[in-house]
C-alpha atoms as a PDB file:
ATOM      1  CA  UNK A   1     143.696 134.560 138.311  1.00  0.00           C
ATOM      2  CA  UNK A   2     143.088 131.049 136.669  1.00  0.00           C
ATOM      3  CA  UNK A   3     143.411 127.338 137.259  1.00  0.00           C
ATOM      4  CA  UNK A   4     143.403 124.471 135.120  1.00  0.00           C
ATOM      5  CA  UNK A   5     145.245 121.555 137.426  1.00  0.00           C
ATOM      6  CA  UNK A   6     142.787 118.888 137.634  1.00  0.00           C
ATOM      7  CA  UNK A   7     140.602 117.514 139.861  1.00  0.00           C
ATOM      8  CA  UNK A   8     143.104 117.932 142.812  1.00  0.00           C
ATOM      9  CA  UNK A   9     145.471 120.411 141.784  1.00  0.00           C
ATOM     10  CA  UNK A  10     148.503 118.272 140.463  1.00  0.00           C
ATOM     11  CA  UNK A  11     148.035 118.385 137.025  1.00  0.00           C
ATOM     12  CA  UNK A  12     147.971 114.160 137.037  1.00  0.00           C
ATOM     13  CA  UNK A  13     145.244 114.357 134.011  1.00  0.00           C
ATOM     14  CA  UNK A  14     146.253 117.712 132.275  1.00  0.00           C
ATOM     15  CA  UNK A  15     149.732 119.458 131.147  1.00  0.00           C
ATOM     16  CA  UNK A  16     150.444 122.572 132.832  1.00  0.00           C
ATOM     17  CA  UNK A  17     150.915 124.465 129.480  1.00  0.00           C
ATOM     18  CA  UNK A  18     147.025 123.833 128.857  1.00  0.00           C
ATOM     19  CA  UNK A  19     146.587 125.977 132.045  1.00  0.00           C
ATOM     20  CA  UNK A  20     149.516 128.158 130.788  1.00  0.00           C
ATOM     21  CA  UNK A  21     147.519 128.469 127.332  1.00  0.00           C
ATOM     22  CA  UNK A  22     144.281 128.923 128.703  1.00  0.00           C
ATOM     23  CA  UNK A  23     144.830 131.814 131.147  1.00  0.00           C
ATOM     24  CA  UNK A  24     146.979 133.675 128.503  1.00  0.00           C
ATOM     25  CA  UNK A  25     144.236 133.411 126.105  1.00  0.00           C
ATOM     26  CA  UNK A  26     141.738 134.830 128.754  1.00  0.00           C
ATOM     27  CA  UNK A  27     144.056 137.378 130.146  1.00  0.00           C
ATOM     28  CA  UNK A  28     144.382 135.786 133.697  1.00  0.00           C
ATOM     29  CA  UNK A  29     147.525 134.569 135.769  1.00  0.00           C
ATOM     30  CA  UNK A  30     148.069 130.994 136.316  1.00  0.00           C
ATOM     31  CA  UNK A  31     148.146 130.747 140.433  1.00  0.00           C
ATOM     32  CA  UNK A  32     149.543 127.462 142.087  1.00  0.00           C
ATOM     33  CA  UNK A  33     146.831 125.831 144.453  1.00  0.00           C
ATOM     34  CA  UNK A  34     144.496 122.826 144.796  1.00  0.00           C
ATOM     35  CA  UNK A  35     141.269 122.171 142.817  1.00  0.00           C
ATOM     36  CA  UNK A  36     140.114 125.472 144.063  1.00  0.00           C
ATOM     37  CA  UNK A  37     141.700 129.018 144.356  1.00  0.00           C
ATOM     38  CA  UNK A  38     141.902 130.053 147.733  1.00  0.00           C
ATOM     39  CA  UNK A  39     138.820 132.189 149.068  1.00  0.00           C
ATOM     40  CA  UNK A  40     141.011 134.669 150.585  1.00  0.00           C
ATOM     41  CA  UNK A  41     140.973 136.632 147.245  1.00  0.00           C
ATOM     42  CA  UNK A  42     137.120 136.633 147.208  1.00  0.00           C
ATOM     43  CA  UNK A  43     136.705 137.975 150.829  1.00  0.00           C
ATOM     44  CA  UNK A  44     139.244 140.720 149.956  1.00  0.00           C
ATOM     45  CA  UNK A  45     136.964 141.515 147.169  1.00  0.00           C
ATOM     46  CA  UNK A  46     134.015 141.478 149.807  1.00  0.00           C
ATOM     47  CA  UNK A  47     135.741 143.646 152.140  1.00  0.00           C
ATOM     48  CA  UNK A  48     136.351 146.052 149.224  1.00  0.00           C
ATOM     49  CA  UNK A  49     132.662 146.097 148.482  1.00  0.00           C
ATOM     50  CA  UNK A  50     131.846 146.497 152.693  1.00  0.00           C
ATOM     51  CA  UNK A  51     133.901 149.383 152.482  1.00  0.00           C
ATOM     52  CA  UNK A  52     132.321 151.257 150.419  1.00  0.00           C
ATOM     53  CA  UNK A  53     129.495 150.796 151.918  1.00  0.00           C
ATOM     54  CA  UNK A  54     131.152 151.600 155.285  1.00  0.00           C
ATOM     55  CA  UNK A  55     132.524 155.246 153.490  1.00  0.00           C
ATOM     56  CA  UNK A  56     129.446 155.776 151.910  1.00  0.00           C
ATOM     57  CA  UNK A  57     127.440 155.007 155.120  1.00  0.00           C
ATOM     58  CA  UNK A  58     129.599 157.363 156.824  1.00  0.00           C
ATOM     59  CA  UNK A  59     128.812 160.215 154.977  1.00  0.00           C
ATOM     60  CA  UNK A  60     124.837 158.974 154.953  1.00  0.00           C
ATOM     61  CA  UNK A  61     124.916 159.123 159.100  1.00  0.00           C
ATOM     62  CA  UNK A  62     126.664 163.058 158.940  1.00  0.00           C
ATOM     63  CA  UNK A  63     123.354 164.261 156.749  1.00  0.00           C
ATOM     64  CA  UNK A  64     121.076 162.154 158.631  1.00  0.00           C
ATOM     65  CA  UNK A  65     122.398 164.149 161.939  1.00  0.00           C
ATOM     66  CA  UNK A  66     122.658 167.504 160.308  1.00  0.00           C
ATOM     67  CA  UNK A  67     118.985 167.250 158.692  1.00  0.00           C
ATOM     68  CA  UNK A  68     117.766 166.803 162.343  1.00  0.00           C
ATOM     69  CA  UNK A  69     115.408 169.664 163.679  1.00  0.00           C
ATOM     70  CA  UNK A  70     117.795 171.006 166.485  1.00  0.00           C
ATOM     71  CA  UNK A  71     120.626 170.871 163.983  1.00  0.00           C
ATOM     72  CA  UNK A  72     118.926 171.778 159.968  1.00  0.00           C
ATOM     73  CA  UNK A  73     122.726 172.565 158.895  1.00  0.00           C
ATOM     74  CA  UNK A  74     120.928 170.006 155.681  1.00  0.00           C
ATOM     75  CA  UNK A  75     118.512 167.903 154.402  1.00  0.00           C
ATOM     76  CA  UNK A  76     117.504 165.932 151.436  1.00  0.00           C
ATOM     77  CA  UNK A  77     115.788 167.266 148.952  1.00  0.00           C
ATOM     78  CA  UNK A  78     112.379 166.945 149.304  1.00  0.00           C
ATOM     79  CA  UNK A  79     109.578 167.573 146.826  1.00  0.00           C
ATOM     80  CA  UNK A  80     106.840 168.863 146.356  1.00  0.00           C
ATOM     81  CA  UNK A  81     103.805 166.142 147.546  1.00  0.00           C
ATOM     82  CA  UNK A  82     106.611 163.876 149.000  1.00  0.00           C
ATOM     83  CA  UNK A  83     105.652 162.645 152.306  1.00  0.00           C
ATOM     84  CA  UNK A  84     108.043 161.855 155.573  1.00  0.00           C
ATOM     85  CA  UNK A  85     105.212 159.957 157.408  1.00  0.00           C
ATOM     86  CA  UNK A  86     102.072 158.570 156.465  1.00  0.00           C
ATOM     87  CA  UNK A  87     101.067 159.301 160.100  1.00  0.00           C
ATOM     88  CA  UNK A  88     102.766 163.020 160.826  1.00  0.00           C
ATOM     89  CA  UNK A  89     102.473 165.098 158.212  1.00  0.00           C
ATOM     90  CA  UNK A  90     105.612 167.867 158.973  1.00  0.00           C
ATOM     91  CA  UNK A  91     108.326 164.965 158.890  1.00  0.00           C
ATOM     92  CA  UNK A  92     110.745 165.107 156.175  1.00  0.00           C
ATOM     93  CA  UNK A  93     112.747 161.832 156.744  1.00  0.00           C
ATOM     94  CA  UNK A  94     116.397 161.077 155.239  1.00  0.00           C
ATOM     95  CA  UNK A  95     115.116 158.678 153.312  1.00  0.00           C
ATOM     96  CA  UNK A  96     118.327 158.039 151.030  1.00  0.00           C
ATOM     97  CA  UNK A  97     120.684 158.184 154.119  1.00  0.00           C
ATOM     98  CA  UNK A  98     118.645 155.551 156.231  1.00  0.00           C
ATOM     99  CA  UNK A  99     118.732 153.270 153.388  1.00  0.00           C
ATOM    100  CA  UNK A 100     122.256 153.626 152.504  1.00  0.00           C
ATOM    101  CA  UNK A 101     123.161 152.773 156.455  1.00  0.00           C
ATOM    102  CA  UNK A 102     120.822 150.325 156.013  1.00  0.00           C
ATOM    103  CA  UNK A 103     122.211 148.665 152.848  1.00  0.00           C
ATOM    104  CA  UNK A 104     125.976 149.056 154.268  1.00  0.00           C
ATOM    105  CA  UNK A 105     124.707 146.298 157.156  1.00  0.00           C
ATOM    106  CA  UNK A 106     123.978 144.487 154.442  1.00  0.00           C
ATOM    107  CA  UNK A 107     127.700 144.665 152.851  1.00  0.00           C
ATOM    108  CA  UNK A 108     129.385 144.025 155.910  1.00  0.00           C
ATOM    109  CA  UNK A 109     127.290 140.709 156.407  1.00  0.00           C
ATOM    110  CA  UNK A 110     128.387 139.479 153.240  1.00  0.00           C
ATOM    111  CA  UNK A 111     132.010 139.996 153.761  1.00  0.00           C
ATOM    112  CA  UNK A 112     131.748 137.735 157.145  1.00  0.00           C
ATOM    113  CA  UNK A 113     130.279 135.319 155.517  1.00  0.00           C
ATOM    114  CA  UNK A 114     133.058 135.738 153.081  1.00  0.00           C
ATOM    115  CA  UNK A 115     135.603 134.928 155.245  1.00  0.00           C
ATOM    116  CA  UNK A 116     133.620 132.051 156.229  1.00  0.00           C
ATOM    117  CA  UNK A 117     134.347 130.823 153.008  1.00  0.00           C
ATOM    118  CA  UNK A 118     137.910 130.460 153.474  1.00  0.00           C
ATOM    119  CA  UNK A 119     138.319 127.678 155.264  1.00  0.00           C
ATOM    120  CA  UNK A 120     137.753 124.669 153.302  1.00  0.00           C
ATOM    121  CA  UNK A 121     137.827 121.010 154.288  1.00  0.00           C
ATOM    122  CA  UNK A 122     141.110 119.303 152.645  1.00  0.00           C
ATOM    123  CA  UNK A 123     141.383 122.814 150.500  1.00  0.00           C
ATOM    124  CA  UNK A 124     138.198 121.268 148.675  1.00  0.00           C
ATOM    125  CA  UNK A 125     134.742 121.027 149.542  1.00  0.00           C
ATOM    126  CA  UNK A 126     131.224 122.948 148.195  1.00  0.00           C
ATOM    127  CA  UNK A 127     130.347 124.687 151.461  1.00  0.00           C
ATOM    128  CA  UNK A 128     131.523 128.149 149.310  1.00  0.00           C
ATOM    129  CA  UNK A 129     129.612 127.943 146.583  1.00  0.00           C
ATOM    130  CA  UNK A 130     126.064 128.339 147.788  1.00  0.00           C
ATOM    131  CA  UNK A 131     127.116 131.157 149.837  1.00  0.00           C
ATOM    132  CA  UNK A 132     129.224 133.088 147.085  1.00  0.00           C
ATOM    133  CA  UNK A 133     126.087 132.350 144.599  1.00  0.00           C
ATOM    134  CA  UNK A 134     124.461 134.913 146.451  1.00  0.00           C
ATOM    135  CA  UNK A 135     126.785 137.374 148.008  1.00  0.00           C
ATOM    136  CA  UNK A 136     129.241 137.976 145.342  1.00  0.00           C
ATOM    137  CA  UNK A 137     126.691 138.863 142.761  1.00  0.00           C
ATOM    138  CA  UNK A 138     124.531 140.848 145.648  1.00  0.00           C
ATOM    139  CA  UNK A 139     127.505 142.328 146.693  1.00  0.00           C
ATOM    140  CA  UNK A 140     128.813 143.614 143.379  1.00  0.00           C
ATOM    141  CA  UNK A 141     125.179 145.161 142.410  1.00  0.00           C
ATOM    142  CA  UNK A 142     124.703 146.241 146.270  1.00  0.00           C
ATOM    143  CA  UNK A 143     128.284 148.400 146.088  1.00  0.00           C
ATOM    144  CA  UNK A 144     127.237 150.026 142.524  1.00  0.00           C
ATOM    145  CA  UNK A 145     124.037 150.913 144.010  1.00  0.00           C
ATOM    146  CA  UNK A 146     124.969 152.481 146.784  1.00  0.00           C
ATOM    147  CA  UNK A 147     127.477 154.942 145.089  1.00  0.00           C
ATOM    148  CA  UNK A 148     124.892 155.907 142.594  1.00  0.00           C
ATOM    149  CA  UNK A 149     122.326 156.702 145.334  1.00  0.00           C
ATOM    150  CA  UNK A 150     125.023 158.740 147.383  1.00  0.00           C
ATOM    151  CA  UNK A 151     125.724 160.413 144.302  1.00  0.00           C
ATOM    152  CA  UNK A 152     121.871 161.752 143.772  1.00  0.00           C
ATOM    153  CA  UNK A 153     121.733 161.945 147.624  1.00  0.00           C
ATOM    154  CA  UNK A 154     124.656 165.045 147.344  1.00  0.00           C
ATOM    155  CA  UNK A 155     123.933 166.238 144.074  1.00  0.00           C
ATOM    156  CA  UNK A 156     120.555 167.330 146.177  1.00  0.00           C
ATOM    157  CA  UNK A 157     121.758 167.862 148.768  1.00  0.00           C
ATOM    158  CA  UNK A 158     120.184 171.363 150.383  1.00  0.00           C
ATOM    159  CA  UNK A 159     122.849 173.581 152.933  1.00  0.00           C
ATOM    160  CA  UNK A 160     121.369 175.974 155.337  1.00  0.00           C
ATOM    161  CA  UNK A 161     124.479 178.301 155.778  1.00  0.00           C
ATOM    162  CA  UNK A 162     122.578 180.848 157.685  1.00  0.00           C
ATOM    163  CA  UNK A 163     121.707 177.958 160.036  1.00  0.00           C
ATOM    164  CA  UNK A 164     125.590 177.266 160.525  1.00  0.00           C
ATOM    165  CA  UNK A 165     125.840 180.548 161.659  1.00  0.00           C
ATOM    166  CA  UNK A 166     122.766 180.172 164.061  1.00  0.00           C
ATOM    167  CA  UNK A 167     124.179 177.261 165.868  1.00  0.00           C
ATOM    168  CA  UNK A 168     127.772 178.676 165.822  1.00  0.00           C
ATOM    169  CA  UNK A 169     126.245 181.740 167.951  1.00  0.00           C
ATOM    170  CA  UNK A 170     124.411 179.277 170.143  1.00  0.00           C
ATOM    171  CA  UNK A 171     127.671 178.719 171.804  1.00  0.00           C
ATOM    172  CA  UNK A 172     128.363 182.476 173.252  1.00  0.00           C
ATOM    173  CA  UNK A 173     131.214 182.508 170.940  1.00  0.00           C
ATOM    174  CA  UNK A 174     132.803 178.953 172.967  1.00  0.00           C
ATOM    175  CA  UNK A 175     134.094 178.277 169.056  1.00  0.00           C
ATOM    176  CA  UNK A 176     136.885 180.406 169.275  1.00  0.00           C
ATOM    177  CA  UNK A 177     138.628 179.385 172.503  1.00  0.00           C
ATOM    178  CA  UNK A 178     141.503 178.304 171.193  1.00  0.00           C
ATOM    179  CA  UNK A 179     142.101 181.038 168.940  1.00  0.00           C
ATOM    180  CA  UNK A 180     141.727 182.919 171.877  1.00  0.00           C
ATOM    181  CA  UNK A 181     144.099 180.494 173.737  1.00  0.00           C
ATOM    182  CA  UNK A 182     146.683 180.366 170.729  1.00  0.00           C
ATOM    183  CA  UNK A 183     146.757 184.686 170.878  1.00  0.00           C
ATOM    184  CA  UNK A 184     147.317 184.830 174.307  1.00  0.00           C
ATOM    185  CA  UNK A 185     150.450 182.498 174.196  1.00  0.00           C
ATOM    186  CA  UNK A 186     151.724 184.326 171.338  1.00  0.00           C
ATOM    187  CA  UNK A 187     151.600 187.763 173.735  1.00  0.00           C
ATOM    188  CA  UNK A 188     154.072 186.267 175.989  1.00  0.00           C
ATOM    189  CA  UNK A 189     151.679 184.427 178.475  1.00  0.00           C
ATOM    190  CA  UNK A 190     152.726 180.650 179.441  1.00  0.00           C
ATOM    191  CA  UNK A 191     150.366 178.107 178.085  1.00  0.00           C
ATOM    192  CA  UNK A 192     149.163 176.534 181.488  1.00  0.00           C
ATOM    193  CA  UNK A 193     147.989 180.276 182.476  1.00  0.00           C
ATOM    194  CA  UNK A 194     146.204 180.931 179.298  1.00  0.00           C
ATOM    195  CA  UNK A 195     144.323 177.306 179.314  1.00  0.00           C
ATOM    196  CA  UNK A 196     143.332 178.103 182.258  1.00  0.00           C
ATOM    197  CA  UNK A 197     141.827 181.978 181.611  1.00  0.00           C
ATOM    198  CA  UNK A 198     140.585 180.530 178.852  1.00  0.00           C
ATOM    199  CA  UNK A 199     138.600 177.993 180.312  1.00  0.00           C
ATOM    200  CA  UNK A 200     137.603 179.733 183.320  1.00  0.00           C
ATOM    201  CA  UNK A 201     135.536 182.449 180.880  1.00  0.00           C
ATOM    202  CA  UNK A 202     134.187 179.826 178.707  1.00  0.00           C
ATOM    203  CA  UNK A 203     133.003 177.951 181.568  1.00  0.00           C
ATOM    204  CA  UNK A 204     131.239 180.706 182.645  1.00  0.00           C
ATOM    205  CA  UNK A 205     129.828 182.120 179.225  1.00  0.00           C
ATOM    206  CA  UNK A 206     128.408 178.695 179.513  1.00  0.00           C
ATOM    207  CA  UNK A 207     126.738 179.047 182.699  1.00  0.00           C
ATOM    208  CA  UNK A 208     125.834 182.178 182.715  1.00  0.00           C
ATOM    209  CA  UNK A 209     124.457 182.385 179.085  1.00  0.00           C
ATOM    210  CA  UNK A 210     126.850 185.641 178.080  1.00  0.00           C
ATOM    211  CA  UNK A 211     128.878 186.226 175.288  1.00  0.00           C
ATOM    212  CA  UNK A 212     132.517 184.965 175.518  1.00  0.00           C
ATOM    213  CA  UNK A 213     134.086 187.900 174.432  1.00  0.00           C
ATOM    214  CA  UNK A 214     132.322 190.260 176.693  1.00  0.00           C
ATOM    215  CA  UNK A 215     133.658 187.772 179.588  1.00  0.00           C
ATOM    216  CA  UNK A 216     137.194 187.996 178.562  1.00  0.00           C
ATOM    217  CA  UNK A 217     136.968 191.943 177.772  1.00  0.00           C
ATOM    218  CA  UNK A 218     136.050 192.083 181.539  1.00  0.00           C
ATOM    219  CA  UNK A 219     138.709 189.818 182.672  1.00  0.00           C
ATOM    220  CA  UNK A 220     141.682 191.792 184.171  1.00  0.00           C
ATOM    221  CA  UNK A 221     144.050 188.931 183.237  1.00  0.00           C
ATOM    222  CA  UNK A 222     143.181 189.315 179.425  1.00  0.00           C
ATOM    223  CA  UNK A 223     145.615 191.891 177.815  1.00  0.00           C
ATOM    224  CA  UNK A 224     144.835 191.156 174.300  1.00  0.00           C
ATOM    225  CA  UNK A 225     144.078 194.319 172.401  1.00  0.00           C
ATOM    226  CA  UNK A 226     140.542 195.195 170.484  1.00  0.00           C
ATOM    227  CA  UNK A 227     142.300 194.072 167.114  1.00  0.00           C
ATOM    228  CA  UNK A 228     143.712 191.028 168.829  1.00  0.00           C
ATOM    229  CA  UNK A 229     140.132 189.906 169.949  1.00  0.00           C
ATOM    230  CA  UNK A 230     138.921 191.105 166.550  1.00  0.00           C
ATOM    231  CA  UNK A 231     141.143 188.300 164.985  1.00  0.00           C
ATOM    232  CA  UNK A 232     140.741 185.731 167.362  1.00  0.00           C
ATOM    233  CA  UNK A 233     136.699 185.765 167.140  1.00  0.00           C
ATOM    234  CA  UNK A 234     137.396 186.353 163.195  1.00  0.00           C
ATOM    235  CA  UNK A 235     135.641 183.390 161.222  1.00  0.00           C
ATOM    236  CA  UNK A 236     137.837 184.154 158.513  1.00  0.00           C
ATOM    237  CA  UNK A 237     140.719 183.119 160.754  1.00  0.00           C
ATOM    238  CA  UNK A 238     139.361 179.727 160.671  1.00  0.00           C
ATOM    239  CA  UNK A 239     138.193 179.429 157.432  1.00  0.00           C
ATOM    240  CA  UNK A 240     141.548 181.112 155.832  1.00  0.00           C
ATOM    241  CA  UNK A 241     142.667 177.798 154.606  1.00  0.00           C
ATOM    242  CA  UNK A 242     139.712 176.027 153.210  1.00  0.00           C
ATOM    243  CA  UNK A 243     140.539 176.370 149.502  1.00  0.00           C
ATOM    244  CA  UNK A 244     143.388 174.197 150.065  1.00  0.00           C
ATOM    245  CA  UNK A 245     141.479 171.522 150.797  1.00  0.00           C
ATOM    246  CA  UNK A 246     139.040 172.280 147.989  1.00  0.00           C
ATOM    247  CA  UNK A 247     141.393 172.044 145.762  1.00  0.00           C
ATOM    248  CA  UNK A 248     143.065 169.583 147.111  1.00  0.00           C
ATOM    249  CA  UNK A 249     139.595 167.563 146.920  1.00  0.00           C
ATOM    250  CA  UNK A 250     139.393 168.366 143.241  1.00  0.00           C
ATOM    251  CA  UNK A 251     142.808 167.267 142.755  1.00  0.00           C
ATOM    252  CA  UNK A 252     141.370 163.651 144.515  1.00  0.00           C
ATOM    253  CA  UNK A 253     138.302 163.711 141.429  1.00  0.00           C
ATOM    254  CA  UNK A 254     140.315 164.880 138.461  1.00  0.00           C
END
């Protein structure tokens, strides 16, 4: 947007089709307010910046998580001769994810002190512009930044499938409950009873530190079949549908 209406917005000392000419010539569209335009525009700008941040930072705390030692679904790439800590030498820190949770602070401070901004005394005073000097240039460079760093952060990204599988066995098989649950409606058995089976055996895979399966095997109250229980404990079951949203992904980048 533009404005050209004079030292208090009324166009006493200037013709509107100066304004009119002006913002044609620059490509911008003439918008009716005081001296100033309203800061509401620039904090929605702010909050567009914050929230890519907030996106970016979301994906920065799942790695962070996964790369830790009782998880190591992922981690960073780390080089050879990198170090995690000058003071213990095994650690191999999410460097780029810290600092991308870290900057996104950053971008959510300057869009409150954004909408700061819009309140103005008698729609005109300079309180703005030392602020905006700062955070709408930071801002700007802070939001590019951040995307190109999350970019190198997943293009290097290393995935430990065979640790997946690891902590998806740690669990006695829990993961499948409600396959399990979903099969034994589907037999003819109400839902309430089922839950309940259900939870009974996974309770006690839990506490007892056995495999789910065998549990429900020895449970006279499960009828499923070999080929049912085959299915229901089936990771292909679950996964059956992932290139969907794959493609549906690539669809989202094309």
């Amino acid at each position: 947007v533009g404005k050209l209406s004079g030292a208090v917005g009324t166009y006493s000392n200037v013709d509107p089709a100066v304004e009119a000419f002006v913002c044609k010539a620059l490509g911008l569209t003439p918008v009716p307010s005081t001296q100033v335009v309203a800061r509401d525009r620039h904090a929605e700008y702010l909050y567009a910046c914050a929230s890519v941040g907030a996106t970016i930072e979301m994906l920065a705390t799942e790695i962070r998580h996964l790369q830790r030692t009782e998880v190591g679904e992922a981690n960073e790439r780390f080089a050879a001769g990198q170090k995690g800590s000058s003071a213990m030498p095994h650690k191999r820190n999410p460097i780029k994810s810290e600092q991308l949770s870290g900057l996104a602070r950053v971008l959510r401070g300057h869009l409150g002190a954004g909408l700061e901004n819009v309140a103005l005394w008698h729609e005109r005073d300079i309180s703005h512009s030392s602020v905006e000097r700062i955070i709408l240039p930071d801002a700007s460079i802070l939001a590019h930044y951040v995307l190109v760093r999350a970019t190198s952060l997943i293009d290097g990204l290393d995935v430990h499938a065979d640790r997946m599988l690891e902590n998806l066995d740690a669990s006695y098989g829990l993961v499948f409950s409600q396959p399990v649950l979903l099969t034994l409606v589907a037999a003819g058995m109400t839902r309430d009873d089922a839950y309940r089976i259900v939870q009974r055996n996974a309770m006690a895979a839990w506490d007892q530190r056995k495999p789910f399966r065998l549990l429900l095997e020895a449970d006279p109250e499960v009828t499923l079949t070999p080929a049912e229980l085959d299915d229901a404990f089936s990771l292909e079951r679950s996964l059956r549908n992932t290139d969907r949203i794959f493609a549906a992904l690539d669809a989202v980048g094309a």
